[in-house]
Protein backbone atom coordinates (compact mmCIF):
# COMPACT_ATOMS: atom_id res chain seq x y z
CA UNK A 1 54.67 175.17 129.37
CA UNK A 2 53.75 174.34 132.79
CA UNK A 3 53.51 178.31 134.00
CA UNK A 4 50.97 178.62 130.88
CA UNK A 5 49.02 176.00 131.49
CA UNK A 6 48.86 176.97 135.29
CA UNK A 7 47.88 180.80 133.79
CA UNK A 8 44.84 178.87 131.74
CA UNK A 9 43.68 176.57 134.18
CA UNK A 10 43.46 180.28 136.22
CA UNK A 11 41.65 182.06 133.57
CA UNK A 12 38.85 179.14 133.57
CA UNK A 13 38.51 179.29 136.62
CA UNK A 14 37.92 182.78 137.08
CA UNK A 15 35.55 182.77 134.01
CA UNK A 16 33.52 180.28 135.76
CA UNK A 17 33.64 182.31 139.39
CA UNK A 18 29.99 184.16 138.56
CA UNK A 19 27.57 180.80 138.24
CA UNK A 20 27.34 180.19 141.59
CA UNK A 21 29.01 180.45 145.24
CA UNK A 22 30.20 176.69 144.55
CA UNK A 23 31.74 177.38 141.56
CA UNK A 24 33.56 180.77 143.41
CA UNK A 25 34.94 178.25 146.06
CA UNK A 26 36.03 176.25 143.34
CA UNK A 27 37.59 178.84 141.13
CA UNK A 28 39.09 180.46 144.37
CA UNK A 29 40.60 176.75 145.25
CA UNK A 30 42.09 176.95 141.82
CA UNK A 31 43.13 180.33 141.66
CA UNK A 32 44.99 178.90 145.18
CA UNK A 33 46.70 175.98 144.19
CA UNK A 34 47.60 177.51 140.73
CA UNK A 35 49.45 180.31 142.39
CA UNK A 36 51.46 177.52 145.16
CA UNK A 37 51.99 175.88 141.65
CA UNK A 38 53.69 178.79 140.16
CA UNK A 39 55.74 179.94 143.46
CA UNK A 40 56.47 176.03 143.38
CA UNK A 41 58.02 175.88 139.61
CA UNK A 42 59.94 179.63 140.15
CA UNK A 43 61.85 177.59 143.32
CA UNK A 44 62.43 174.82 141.51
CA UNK A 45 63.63 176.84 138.53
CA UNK A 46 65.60 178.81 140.99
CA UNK A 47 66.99 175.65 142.40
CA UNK A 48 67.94 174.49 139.33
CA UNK A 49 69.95 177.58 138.14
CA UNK A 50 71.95 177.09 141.24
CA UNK A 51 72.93 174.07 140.64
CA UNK A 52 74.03 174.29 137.10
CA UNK A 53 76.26 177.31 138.45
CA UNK A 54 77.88 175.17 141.30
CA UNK A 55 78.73 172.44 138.83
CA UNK A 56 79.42 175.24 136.08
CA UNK A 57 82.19 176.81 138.27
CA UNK A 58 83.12 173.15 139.56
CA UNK A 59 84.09 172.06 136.32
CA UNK A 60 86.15 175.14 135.94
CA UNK A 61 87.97 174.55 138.52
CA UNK A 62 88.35 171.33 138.03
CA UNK A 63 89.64 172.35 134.34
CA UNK A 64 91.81 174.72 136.17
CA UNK A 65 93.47 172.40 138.06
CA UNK A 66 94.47 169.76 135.49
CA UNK A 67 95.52 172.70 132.73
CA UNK A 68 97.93 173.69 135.53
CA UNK A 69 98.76 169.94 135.99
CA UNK A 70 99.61 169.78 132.64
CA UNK A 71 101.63 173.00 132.42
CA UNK A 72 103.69 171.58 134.90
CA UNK A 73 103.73 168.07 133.61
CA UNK A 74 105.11 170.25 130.00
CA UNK A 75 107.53 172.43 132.28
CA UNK A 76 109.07 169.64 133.31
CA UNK A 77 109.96 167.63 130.14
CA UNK A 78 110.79 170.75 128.16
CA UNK A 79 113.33 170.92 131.59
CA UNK A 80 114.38 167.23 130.73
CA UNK A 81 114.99 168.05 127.03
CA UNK A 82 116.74 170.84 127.73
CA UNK A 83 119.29 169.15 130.24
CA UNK A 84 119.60 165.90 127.67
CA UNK A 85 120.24 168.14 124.78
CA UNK A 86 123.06 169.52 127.06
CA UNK A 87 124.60 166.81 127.91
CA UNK A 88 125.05 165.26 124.39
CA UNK A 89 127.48 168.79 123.30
């Protein structure tokens, strides 16, 4: 949404560039900031998708972790069991 409105505001701008050397400045201002916008929004963006991958593979490892926590946690009752169930024979 913002990218296309950033591409319009561009288009006017340019449309308008032929009434007068003002109205260039103006349209070249635009054409500018719109363009800083855009390399602004692709960093961000950028940014962004790091982020979610740094907490994406956090949370996997933090999954990791407590799966393996668990396994052990299971390992060692099913040990406990075991040894209980020979003691009662």
């Amino acid at each position: 949404m913002r990218i296309t409105l950033i591409i319009a505001a561009s288009a006017a701008a340019l449309a308008l560039a032929g009434c007068s050397q003002k109205t260039e400045d103006h349209a070249a201002a635009a054409a500018d900031q719109a363009g800083a916008a855009t390399t602004s929004a692709a960093q961000d963006t950028a940014a962004n998708a790091n982020a979610a991958a740094a907490n994406t593979a956090a949370a996997a490892d933090t999954a990791a972790a407590n799966t393996a926590a668990a396994a052990g946690v299971a390992a060692r009752k099913a040990d406990a069991a075991a040894d209980a169930a020979a003691k009662t024979k």
